[in-house]
Protein backbone atom coordinates (compact mmCIF):
# COMPACT_ATOMS: atom_id res chain seq x y z
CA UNK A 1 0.00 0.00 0.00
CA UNK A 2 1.43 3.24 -1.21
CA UNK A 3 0.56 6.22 1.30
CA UNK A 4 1.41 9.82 0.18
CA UNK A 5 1.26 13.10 2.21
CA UNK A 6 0.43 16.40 0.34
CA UNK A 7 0.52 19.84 1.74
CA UNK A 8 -1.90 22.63 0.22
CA UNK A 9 -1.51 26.27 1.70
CA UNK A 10 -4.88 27.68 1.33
CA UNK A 11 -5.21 31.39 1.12
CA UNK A 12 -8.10 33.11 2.02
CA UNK A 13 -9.13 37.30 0.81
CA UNK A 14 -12.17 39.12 0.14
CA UNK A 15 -12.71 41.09 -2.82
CA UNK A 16 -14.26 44.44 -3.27
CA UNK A 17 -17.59 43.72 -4.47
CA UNK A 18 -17.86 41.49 -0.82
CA UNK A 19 -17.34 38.05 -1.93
CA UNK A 20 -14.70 35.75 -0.78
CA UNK A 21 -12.34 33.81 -2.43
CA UNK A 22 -9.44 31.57 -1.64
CA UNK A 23 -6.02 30.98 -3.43
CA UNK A 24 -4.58 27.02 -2.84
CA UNK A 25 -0.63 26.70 -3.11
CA UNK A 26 0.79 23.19 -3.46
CA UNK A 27 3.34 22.05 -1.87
CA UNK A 28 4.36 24.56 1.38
CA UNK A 29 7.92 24.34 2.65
CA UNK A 30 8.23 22.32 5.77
CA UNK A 31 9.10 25.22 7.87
CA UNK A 32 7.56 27.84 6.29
CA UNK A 33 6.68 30.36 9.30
CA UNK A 34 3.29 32.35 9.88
CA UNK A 35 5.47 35.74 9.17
CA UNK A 36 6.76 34.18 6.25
CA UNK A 37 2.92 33.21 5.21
CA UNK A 38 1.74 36.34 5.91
CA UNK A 39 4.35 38.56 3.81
CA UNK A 40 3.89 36.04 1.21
CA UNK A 41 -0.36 36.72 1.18
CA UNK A 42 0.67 40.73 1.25
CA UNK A 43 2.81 40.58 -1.81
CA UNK A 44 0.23 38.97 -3.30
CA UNK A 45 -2.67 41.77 -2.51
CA UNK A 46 -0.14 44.21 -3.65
CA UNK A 47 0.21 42.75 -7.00
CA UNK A 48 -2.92 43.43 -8.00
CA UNK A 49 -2.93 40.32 -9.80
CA UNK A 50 -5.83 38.47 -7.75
CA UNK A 51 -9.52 38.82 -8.62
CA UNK A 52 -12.30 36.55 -8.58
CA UNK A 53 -15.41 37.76 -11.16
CA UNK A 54 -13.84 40.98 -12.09
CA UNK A 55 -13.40 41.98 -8.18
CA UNK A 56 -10.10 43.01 -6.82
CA UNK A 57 -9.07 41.04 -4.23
CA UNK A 58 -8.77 43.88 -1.07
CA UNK A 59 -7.48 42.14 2.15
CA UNK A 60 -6.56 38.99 3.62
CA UNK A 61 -8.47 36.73 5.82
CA UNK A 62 -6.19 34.07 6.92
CA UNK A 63 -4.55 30.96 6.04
CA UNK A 64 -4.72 27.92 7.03
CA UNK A 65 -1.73 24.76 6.14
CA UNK A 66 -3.77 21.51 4.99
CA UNK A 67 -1.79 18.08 5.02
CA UNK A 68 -3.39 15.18 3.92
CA UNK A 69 -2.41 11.70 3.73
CA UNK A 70 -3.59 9.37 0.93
CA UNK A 71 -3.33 5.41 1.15
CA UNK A 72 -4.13 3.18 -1.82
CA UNK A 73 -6.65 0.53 -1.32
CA UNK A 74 -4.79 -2.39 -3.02
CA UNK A 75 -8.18 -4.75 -4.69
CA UNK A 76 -6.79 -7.99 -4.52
């Protein structure tokens, strides 16, 4: 049985019509610290580059860092 462990940093912001909308990154460094996280999710507001719909995204939320781990069901 093969078991595999993946890490998703999910990004959360809401735009400026109101809505909310989330941004997932694969594959976090291990140590990655909140600071770190949190420059990281200001650089990206400053960009200017997210939107969801046509809305700016305006501020931050949060984040959170998902790990998962898969294991294959071997059918025998």
């Amino acid at each position: 049985m093969a078991t595999k462990v993946t890490k998703v940093l999910k990004t959360q912001f809401t735009c400026e019509n109101g809505e909310e909308m989330s941004v997932n990154l694969d594959s976090y460094k291990e140590d990655i610290t909140d600071s770190e996280i949190q420059s990281g999710v200001e650089a990206m507001l400053a960009s200017g580059a997210l939107a969801s719909g046509g809305a700016a995204a305006v501020a931050a939320i949060g984040a959170q860092k998902i790990e998962t781990t898969s294991t294959d069901v071997v059918f025998i």
